[in-house]
PDB file of N, CA and C in Angstrom:
ATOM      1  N   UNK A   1       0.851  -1.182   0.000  1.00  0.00           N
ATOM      2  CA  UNK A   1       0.000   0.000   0.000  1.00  0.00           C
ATOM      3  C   UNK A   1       0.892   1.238   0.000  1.00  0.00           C
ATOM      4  N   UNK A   2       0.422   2.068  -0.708  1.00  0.00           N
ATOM      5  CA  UNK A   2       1.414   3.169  -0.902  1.00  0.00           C
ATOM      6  C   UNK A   2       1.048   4.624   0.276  1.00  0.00           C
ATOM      7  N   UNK A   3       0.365   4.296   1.072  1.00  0.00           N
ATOM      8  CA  UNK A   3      -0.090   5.510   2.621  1.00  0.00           C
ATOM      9  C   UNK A   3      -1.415   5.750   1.880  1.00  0.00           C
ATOM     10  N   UNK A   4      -2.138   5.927   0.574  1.00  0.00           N
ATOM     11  CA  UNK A   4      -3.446   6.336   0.367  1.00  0.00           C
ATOM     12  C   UNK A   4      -4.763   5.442   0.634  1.00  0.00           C
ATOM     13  N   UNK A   5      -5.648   5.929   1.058  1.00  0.00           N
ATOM     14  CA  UNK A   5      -6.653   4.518   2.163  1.00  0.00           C
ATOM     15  C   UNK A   5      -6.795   4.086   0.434  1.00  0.00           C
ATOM     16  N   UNK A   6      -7.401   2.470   1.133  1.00  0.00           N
ATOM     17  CA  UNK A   6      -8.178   1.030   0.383  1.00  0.00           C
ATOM     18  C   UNK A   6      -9.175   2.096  -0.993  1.00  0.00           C
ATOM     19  N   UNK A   7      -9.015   1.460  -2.068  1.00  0.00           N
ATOM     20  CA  UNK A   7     -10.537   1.629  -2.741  1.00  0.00           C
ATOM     21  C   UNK A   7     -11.545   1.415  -1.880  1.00  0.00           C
ATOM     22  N   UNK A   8     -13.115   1.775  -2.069  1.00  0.00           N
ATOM     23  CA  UNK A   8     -13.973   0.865  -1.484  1.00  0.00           C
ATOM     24  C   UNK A   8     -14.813   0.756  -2.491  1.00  0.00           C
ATOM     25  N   UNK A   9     -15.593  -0.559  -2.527  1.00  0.00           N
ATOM     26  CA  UNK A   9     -16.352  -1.143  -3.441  1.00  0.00           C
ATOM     27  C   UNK A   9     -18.095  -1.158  -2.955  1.00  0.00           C
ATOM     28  N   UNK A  10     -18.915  -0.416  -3.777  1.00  0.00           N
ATOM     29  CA  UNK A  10     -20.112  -0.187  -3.375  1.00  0.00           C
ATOM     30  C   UNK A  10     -20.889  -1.415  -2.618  1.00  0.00           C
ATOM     31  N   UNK A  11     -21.275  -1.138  -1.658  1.00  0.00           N
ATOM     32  CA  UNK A  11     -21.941  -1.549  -0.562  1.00  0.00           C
ATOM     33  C   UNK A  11     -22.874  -2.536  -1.439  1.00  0.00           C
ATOM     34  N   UNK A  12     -23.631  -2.512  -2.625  1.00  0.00           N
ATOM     35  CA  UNK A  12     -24.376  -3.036  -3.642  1.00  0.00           C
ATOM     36  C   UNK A  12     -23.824  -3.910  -3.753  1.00  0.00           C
ATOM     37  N   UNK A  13     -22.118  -4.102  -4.272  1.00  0.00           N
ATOM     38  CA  UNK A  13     -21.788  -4.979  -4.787  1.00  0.00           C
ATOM     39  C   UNK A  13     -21.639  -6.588  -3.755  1.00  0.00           C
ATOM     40  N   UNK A  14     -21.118  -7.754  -5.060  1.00  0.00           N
ATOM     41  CA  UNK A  14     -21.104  -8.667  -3.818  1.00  0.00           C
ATOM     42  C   UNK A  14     -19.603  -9.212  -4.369  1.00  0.00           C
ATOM     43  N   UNK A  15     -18.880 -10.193  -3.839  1.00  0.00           N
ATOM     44  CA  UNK A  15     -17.299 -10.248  -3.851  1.00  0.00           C
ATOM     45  C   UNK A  15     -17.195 -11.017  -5.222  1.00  0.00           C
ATOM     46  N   UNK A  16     -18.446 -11.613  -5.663  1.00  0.00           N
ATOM     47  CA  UNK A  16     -18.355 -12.141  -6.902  1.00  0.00           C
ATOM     48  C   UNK A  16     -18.467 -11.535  -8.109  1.00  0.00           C
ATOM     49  N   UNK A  17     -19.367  -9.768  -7.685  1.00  0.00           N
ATOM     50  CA  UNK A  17     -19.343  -8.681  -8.825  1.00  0.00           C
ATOM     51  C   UNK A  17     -18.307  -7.923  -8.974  1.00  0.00           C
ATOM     52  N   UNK A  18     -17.676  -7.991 -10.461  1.00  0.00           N
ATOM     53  CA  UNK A  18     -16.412  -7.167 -10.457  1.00  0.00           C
ATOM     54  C   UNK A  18     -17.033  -6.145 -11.373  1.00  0.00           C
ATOM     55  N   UNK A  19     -18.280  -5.636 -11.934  1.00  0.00           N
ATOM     56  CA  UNK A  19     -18.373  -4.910 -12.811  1.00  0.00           C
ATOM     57  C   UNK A  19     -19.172  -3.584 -11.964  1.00  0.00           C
ATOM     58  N   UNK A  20     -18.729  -3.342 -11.209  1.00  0.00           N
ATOM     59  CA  UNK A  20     -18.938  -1.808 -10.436  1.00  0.00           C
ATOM     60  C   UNK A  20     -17.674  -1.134 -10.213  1.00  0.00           C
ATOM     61  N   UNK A  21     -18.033   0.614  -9.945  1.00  0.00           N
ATOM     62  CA  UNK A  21     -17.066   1.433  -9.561  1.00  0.00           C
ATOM     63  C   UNK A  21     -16.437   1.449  -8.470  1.00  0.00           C
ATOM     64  N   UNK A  22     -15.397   1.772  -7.876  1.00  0.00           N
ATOM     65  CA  UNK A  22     -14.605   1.294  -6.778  1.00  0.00           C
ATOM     66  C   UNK A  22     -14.442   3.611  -6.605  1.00  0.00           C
ATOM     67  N   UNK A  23     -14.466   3.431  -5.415  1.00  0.00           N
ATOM     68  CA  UNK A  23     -14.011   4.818  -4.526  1.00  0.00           C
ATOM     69  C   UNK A  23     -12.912   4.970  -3.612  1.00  0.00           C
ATOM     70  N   UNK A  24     -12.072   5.890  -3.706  1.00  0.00           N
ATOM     71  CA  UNK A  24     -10.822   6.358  -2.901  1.00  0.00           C
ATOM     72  C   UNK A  24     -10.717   7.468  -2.743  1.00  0.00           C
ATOM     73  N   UNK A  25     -11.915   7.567  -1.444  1.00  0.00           N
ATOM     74  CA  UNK A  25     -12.148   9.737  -0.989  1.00  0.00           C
ATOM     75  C   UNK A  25     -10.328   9.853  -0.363  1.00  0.00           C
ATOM     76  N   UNK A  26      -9.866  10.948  -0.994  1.00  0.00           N
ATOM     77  CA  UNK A  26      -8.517  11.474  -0.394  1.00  0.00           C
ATOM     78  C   UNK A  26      -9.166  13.209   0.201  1.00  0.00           C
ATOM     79  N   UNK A  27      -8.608  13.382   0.921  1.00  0.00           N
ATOM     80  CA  UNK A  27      -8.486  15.229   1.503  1.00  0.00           C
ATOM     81  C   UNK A  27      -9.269  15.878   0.302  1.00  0.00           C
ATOM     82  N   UNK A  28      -9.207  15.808  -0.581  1.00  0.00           N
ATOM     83  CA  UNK A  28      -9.752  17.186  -1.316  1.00  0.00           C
ATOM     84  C   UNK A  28     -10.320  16.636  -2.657  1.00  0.00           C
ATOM     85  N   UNK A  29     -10.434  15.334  -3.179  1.00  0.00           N
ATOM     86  CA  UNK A  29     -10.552  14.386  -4.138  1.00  0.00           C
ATOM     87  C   UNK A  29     -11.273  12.955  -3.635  1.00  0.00           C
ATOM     88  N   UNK A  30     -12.186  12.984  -4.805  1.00  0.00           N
ATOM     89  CA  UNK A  30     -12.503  11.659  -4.403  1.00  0.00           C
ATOM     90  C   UNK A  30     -12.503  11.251  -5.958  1.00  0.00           C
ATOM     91  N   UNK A  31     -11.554   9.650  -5.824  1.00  0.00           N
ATOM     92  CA  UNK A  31     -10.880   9.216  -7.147  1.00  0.00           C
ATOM     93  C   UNK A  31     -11.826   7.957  -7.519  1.00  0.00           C
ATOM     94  N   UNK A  32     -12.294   7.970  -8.561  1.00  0.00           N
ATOM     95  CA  UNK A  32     -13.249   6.463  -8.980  1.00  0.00           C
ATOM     96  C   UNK A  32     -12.758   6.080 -10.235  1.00  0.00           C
ATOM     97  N   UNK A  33     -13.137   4.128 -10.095  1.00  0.00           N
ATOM     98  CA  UNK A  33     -12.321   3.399 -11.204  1.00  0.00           C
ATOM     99  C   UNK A  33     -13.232   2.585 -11.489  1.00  0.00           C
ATOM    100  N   UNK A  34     -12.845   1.741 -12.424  1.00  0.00           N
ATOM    101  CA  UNK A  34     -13.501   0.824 -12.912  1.00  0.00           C
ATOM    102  C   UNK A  34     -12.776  -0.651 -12.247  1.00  0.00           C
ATOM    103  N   UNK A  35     -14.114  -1.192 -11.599  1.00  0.00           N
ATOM    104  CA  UNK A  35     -13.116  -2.098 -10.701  1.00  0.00           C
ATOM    105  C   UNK A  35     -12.744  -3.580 -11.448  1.00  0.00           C
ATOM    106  N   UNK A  36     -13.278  -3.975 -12.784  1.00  0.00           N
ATOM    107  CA  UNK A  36     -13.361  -4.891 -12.923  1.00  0.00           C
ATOM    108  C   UNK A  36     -11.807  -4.648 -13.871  1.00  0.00           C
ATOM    109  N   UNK A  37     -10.914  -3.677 -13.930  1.00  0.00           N
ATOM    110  CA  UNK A  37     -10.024  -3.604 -14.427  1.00  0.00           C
ATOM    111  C   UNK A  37      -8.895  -3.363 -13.012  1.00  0.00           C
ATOM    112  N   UNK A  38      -8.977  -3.195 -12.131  1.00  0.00           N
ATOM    113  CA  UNK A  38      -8.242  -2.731 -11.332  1.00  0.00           C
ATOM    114  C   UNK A  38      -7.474  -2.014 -11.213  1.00  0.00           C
ATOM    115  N   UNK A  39      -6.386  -1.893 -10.563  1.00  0.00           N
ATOM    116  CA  UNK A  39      -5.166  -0.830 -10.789  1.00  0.00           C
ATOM    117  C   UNK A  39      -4.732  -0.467 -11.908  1.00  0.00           C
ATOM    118  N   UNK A  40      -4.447  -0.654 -13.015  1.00  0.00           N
ATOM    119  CA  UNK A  40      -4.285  -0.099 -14.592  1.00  0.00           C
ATOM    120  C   UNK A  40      -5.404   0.347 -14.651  1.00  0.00           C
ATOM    121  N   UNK A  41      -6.915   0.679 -13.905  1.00  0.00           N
ATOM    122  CA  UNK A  41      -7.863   1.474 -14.445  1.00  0.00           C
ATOM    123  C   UNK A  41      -7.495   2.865 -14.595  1.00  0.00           C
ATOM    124  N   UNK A  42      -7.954   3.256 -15.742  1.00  0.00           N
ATOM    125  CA  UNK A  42      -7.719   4.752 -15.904  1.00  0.00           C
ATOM    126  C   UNK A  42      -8.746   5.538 -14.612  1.00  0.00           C
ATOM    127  N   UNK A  43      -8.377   6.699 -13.722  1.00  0.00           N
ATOM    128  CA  UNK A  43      -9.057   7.274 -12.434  1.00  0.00           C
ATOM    129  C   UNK A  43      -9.699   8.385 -12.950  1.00  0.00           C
ATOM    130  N   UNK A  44     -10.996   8.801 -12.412  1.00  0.00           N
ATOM    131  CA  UNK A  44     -11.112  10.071 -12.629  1.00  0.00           C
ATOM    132  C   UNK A  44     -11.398  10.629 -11.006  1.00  0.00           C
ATOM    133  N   UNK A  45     -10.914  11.931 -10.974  1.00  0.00           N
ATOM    134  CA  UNK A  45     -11.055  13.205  -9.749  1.00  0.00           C
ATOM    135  C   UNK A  45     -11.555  13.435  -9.858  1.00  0.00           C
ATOM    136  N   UNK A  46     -12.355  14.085  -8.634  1.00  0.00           N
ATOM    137  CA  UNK A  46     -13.437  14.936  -8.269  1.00  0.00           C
ATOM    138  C   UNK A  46     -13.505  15.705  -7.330  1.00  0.00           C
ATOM    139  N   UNK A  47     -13.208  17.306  -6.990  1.00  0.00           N
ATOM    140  CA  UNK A  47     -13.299  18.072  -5.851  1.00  0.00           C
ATOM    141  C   UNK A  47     -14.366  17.499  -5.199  1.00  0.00           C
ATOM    142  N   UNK A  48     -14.011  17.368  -3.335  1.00  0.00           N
ATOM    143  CA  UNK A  48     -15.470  17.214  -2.684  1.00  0.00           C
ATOM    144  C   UNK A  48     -16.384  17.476  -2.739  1.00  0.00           C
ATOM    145  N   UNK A  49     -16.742  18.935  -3.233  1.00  0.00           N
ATOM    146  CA  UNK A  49     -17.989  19.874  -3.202  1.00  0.00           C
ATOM    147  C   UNK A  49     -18.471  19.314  -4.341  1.00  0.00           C
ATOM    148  N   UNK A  50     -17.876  18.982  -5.680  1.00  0.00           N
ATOM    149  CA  UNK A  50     -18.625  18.283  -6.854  1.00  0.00           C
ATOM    150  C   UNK A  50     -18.920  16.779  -7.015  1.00  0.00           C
ATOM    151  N   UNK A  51     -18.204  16.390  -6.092  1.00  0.00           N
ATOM    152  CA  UNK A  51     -18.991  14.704  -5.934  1.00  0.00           C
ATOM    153  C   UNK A  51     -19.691  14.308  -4.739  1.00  0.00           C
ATOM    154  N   UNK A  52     -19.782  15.930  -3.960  1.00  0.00           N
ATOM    155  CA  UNK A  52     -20.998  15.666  -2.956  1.00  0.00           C
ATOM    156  C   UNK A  52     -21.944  16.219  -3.400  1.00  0.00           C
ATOM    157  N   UNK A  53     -22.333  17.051  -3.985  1.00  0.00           N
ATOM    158  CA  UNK A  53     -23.426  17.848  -5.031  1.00  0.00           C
ATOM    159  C   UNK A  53     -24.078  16.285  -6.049  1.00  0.00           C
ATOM    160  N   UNK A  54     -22.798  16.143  -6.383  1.00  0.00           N
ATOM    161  CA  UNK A  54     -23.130  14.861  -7.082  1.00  0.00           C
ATOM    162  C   UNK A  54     -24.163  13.504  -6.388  1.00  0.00           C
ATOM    163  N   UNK A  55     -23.718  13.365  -5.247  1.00  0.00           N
ATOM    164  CA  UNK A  55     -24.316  12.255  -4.692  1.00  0.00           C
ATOM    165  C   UNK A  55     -25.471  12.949  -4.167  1.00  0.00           C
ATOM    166  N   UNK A  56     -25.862  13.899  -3.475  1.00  0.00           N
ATOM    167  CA  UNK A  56     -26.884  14.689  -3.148  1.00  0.00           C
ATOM    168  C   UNK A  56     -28.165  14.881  -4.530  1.00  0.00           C
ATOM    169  N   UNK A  57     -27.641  14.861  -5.666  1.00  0.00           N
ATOM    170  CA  UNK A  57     -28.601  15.081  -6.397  1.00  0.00           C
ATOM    171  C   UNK A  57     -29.118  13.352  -6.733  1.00  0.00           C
ATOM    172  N   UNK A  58     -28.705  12.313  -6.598  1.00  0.00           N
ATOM    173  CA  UNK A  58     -29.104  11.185  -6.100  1.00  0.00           C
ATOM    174  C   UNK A  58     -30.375  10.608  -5.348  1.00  0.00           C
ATOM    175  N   UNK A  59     -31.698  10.036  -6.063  1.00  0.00           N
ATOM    176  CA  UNK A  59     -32.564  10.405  -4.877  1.00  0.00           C
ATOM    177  C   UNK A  59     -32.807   8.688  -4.485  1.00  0.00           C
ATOM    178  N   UNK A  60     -32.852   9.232  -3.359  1.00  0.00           N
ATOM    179  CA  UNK A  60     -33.314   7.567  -2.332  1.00  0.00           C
ATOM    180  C   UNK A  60     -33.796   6.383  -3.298  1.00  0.00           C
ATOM    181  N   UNK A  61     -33.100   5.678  -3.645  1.00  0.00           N
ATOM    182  CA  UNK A  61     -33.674   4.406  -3.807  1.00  0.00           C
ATOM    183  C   UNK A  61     -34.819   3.796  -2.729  1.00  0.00           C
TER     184      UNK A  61
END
């Protein structure tokens, strides 16, 4: 591990689904991948304020 916390893998998923997004909130970024590719996944960033806006506009399942 290189000091940056674990991916985490949506609560949805189950250990046998590899075809969901994986999350790694850092300080000021929160980085998402494609998990069924793993580490060679290409990442995309997101300031907090725009991927909490983001999840906020999300409505309750």
């Amino acid at each position: 591990m290189n000091g940056e916390p674990p991916w985490q893998k949506s609560s949805y998923s189950t250990e046998q689904a590899d075809n969901c997004l994986e999350l790694r909130p850092l300080p000021r970024t929160v980085r998402v991948r494609d998990s069924k590719l793993g580490s060679p996944s290409p990442q995309l960033g997101f300031p907090i304020p725009t991927w909490g806006a983001f999840i906020s506009s999300i409505p309750d399942a």
